[in-house]
Protein backbone atom coordinates (compact mmCIF):
# COMPACT_ATOMS: atom_id res chain seq x y z
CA UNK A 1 -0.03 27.24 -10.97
CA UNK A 2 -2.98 24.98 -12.61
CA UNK A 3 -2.05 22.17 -11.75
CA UNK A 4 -5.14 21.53 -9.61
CA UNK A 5 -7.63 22.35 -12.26
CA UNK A 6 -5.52 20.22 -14.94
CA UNK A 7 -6.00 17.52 -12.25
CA UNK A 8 -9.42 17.94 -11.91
CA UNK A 9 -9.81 18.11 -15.59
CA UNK A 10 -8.03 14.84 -16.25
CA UNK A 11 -10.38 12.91 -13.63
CA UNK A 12 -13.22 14.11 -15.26
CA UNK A 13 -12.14 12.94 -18.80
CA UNK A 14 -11.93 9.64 -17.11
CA UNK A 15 -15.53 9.59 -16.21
CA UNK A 16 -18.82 9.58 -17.91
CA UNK A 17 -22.34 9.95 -16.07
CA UNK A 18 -20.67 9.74 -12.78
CA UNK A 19 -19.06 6.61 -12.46
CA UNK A 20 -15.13 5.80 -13.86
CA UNK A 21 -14.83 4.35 -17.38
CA UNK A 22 -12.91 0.92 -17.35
CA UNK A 23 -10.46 2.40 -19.75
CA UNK A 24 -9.42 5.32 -18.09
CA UNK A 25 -7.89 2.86 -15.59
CA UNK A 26 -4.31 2.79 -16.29
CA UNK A 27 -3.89 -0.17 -14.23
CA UNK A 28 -6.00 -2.57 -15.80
CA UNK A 29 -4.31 -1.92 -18.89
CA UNK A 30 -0.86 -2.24 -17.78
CA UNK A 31 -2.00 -5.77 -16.81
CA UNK A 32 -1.66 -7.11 -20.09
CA UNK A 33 1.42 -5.00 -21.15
CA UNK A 34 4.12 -7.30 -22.25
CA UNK A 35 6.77 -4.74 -22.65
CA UNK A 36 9.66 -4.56 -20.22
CA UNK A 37 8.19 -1.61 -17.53
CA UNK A 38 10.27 -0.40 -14.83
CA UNK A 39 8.14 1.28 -12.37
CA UNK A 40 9.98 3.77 -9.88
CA UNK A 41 8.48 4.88 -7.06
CA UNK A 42 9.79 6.58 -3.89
CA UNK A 43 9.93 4.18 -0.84
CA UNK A 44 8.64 7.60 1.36
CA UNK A 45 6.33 9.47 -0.65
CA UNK A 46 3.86 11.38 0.89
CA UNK A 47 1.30 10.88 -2.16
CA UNK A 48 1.74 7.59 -3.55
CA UNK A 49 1.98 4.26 -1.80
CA UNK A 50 4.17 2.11 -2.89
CA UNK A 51 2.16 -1.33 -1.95
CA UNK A 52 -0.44 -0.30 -5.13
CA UNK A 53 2.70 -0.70 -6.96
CA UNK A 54 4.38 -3.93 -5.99
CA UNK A 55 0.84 -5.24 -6.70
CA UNK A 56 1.04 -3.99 -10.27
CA UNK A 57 4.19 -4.99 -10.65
CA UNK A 58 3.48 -8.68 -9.31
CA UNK A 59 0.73 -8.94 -12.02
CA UNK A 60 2.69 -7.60 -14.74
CA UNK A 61 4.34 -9.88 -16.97
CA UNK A 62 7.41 -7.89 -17.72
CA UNK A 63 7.79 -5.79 -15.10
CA UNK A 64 10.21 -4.64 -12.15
CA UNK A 65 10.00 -2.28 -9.24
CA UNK A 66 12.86 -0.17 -7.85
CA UNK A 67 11.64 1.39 -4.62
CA UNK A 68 13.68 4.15 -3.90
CA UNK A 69 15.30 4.87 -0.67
CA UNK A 70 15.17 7.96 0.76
CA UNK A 71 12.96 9.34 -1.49
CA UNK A 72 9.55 11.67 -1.78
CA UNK A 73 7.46 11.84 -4.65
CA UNK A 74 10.30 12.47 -7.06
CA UNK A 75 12.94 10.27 -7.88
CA UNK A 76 13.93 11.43 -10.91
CA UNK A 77 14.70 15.16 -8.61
CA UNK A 78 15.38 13.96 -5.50
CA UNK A 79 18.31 11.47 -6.35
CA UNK A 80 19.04 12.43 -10.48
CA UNK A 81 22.27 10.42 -10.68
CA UNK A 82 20.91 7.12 -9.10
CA UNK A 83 17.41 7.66 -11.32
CA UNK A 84 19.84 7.73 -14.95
CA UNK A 85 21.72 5.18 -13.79
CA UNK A 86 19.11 2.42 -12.96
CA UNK A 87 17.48 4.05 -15.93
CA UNK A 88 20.28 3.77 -18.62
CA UNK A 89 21.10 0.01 -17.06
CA UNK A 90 17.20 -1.34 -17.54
CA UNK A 91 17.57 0.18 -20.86
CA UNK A 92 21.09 -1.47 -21.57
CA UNK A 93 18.67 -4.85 -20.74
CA UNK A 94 15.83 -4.47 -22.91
CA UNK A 95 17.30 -2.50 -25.81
């Protein structure tokens, strides 16, 4: 419950007279982010396409992508054991 207005509130703090502020763009700043990122996305979800995020990934300078298989919108749900896993092992690498 909400969650569409908090949505609809969040876009609008990213705009002013209309048009979308440069800096509400999460993705241009990641560009320059030059701390180790894993990015997670699920290989079938219904909301998010993955191909936005190997082309992130590809410009980031630290960066890696697990697509996971078999999974929606939520891989940190839909497959918890695999998610803490890959999680705790980037981790182990970068801490």
């Amino acid at each position: 419950p909400g969650s569409a207005g908090a949505l609809v509130s969040m876009l609008r703090q990213g705009t002013a007279k209309g048009q979308l502020r440069p800096e509400a763009l999460l993705t241009l700043r990641l560009r320059d982010c030059p701390v180790p990122t894993l990015l997670v996305l699920g290989r079938d979800d219904p909301l998010v396409p993955h191909s936005p995020g190997e082309a992130l990934v590809a410009e980031m300078p630290a960066a890696s992508l697990w697509l996971v298989p078999e999974c929606g919108h939520w891989p940190h749900r839909e497959h918890p054991e695999a998610f803490q896993q890959r999680l705790l092992a980037f981790l182990g690498d970068h801490i």
